[in-house]
Protein backbone atom coordinates (compact mmCIF):
# COMPACT_ATOMS: atom_id res chain seq x y z
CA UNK A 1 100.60 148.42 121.57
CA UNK A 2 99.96 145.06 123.21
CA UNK A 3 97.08 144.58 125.58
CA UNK A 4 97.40 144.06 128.85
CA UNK A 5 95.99 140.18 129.68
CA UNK A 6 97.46 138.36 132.37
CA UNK A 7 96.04 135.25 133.73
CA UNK A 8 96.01 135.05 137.19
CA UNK A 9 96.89 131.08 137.36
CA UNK A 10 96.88 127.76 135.81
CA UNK A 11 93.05 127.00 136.56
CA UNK A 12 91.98 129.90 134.68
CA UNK A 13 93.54 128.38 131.24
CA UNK A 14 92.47 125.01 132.50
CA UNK A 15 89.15 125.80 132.47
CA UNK A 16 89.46 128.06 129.53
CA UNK A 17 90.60 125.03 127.72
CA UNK A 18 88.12 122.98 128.65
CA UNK A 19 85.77 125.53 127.42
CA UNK A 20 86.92 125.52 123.62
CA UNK A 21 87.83 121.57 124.11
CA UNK A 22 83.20 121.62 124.74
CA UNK A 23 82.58 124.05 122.20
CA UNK A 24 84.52 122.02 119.68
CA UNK A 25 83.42 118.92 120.65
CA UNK A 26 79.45 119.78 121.30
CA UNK A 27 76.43 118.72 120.71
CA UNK A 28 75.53 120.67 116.68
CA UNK A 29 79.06 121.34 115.77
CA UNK A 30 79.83 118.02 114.00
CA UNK A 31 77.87 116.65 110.31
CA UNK A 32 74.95 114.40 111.12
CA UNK A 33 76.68 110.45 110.80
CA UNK A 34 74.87 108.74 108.06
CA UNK A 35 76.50 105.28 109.28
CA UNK A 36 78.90 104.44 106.65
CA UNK A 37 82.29 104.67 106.31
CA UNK A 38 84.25 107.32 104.14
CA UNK A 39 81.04 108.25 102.75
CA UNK A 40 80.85 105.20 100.47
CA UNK A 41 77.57 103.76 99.68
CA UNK A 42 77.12 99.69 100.92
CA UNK A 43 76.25 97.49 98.37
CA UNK A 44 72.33 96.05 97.96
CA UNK A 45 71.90 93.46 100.21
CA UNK A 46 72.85 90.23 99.59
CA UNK A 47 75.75 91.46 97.33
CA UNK A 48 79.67 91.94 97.99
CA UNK A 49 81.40 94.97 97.83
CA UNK A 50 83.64 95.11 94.58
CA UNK A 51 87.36 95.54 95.39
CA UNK A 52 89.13 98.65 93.70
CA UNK A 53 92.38 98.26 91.37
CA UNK A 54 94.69 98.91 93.96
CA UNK A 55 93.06 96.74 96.64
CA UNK A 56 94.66 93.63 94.94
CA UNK A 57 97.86 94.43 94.87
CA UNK A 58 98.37 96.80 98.25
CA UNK A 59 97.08 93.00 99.83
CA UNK A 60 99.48 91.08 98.50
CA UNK A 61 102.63 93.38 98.84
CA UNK A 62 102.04 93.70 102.30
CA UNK A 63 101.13 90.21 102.74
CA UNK A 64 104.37 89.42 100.95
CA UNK A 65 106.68 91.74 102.50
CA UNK A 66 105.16 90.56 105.82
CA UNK A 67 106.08 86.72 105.26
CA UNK A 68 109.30 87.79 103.58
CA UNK A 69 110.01 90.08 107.00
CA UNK A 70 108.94 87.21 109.30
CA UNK A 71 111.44 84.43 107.36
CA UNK A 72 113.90 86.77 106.62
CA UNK A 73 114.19 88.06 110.27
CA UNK A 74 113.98 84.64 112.25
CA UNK A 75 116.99 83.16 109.61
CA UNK A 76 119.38 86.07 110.37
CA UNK A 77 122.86 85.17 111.73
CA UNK A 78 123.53 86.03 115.83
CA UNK A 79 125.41 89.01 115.63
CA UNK A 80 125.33 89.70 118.80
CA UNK A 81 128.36 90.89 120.92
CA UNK A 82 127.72 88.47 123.72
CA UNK A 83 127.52 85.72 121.34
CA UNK A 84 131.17 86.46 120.20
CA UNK A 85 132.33 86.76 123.51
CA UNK A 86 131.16 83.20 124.43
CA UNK A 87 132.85 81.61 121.51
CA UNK A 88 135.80 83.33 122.03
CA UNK A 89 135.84 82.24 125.43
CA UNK A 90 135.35 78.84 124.75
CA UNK A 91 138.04 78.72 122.01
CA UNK A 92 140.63 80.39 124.35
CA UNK A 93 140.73 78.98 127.87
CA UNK A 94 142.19 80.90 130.54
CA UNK A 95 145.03 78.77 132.35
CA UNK A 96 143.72 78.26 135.74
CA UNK A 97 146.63 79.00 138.14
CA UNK A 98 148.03 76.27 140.06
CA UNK A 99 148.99 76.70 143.43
């Protein structure tokens, strides 16, 4: 048997909404922020932070694959209909009618 809720109109669930949106959202609902990042540590000062194995190479793929995209994309032929259409038309001209 399923209970008998209606809701009477749109500002009703607006407001309920806005209700759950605060209680999510409010003040002592969230973990304290400790001011760092992914919960990693920062280094002493006056020290770097030490890169991990994979930081080397994920850098310089995507640097790579971003100067191979940007060469790669700007040396591509026109293949654009438009472009065909104009040499065509300049190969073929249309006999102008004489009158």
């Amino acid at each position: 048997m399923q209970p008998n809720v209606e809701i009477s109109s749109s500002v009703n669930l607006v407001s309920v909404n806005a209700i759950l949106i605060i209680a999510w959202f409010g003040p002592d609902t969230q973990e304290r922020h400790h001011g760092v990042l992914f919960n990693e540590t920062p280094p002493p000062p006056k020290q770097k932070m030490k890169w991990e194995d994979w930081e080397l190479p994920y850098y310089a793929t995507a640097i790579m694959a971003v100067l191979l995209l940007a060469v790669g994309l700007s040396a591509k032929r026109d293949t654009r209909i438009e472009t065909w259409a104009r040499k065509q038309a300049l190969e073929h001209p249309v006999a102008e009618e004489e009158e």
